[in-house]
C-alpha atoms as a PDB file:
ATOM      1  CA  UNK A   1      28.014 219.973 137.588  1.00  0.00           C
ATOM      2  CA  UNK A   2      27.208 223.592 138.856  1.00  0.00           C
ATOM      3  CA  UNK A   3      29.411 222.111 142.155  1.00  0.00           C
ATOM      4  CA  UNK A   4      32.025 221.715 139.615  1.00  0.00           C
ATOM      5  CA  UNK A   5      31.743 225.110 137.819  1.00  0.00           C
ATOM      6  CA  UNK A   6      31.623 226.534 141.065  1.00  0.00           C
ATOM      7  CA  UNK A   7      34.692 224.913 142.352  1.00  0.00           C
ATOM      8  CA  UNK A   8      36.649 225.784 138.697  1.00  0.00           C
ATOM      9  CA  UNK A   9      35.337 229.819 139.612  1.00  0.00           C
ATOM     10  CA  UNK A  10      36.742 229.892 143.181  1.00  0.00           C
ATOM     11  CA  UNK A  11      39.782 228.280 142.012  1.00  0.00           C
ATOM     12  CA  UNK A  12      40.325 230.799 139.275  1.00  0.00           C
ATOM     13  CA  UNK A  13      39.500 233.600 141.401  1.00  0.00           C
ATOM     14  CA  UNK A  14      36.364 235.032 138.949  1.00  0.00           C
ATOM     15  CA  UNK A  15      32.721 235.503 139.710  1.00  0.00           C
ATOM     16  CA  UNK A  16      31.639 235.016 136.406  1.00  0.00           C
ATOM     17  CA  UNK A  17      30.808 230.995 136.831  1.00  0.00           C
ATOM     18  CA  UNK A  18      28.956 231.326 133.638  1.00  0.00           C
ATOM     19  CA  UNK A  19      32.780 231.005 131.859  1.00  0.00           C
ATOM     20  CA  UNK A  20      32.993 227.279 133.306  1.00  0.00           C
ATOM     21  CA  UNK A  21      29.125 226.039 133.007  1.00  0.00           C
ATOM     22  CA  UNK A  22      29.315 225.749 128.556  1.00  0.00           C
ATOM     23  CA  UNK A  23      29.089 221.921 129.360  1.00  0.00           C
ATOM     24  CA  UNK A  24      25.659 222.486 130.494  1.00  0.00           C
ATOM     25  CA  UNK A  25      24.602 223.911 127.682  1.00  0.00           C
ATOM     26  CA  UNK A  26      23.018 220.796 125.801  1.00  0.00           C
ATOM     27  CA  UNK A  27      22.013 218.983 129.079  1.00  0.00           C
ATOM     28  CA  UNK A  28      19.885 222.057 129.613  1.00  0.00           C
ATOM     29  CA  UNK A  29      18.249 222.306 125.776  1.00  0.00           C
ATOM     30  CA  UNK A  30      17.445 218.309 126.219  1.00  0.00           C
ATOM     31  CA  UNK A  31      15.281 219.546 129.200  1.00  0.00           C
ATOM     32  CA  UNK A  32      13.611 222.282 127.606  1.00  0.00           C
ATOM     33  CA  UNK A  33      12.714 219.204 124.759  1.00  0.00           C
ATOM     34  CA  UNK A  34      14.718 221.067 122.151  1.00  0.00           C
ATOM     35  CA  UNK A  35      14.618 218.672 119.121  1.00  0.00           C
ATOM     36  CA  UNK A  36      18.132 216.222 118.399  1.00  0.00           C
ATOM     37  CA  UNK A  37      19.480 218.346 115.681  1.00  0.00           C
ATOM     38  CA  UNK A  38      19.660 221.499 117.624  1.00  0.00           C
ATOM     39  CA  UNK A  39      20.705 219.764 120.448  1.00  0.00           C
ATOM     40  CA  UNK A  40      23.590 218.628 118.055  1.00  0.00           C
ATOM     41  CA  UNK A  41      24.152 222.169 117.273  1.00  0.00           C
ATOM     42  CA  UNK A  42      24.430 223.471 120.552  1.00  0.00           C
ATOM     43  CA  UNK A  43      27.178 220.304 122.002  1.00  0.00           C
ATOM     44  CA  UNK A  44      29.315 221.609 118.994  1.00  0.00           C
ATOM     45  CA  UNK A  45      28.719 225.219 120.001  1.00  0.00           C
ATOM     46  CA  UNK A  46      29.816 224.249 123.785  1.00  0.00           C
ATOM     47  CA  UNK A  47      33.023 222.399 122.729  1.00  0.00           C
ATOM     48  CA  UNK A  48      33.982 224.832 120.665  1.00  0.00           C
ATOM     49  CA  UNK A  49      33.529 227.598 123.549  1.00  0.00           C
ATOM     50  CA  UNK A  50      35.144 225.849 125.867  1.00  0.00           C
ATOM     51  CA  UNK A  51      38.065 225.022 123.748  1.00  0.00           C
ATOM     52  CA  UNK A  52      38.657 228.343 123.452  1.00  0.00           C
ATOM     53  CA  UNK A  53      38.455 228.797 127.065  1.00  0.00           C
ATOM     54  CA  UNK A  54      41.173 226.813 127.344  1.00  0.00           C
ATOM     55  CA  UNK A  55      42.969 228.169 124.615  1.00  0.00           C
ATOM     56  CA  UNK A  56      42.569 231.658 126.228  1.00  0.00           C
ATOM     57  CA  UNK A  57      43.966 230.711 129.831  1.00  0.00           C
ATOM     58  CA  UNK A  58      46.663 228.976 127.915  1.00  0.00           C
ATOM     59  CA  UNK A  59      47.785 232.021 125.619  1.00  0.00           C
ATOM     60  CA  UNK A  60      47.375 233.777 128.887  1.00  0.00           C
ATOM     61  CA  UNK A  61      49.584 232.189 131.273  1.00  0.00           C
ATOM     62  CA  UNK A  62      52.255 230.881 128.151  1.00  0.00           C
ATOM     63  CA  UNK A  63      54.773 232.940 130.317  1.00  0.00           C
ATOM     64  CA  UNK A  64      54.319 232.134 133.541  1.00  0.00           C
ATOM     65  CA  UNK A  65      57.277 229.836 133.542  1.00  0.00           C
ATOM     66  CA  UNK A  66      59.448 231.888 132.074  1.00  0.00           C
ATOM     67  CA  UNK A  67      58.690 234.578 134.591  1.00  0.00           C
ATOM     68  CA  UNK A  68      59.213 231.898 137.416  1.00  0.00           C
ATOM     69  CA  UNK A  69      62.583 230.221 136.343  1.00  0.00           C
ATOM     70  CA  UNK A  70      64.046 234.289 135.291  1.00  0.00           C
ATOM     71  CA  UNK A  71      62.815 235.531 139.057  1.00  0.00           C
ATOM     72  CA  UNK A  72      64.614 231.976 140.607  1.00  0.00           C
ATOM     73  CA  UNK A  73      67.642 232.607 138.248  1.00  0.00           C
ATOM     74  CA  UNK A  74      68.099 236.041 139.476  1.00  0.00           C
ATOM     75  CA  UNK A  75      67.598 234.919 143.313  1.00  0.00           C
ATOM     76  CA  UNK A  76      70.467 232.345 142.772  1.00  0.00           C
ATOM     77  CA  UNK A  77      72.568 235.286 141.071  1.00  0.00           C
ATOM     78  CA  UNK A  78      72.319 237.271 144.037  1.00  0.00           C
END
């Protein structure tokens, strides 16, 4: 899993790796022995981070298609 939040960093093009490793969150509280209800607490915690992570990089990049078909609309123009 850190492979994998590695991987997601690189392909992004950020540093921060902490951004991609929320998932880990309750793996690592059930091996500190944090008791089952905070454990419960801290998956909803991580999928609601990384849902808006997603969100985020969606918002983000909404007009990146636009962009793309108005810069190949103006190359056909020309």
């Amino acid at each position: 899993q850190v492979v994998v939040c590695t991987l997601c960093s690189c392909v992004m093009q950020t540093k921060q790796i902490w951004l991609f490793s929320a998932h880990l969150l309750p793996l690592v509280a059930r091996l500190c022995l944090v008791p089952l209800d905070t454990i419960v607490f801290i998956n909803r915690f991580a999928m609601i981070f990384t849902g808006l992570e997603v969100l985020y990089f969606i918002a983000s990049n909404l007009l990146v298609p636009y962009n793309l078909a108005k810069t190949a609309y103006r190359e056909l123009v020309q």
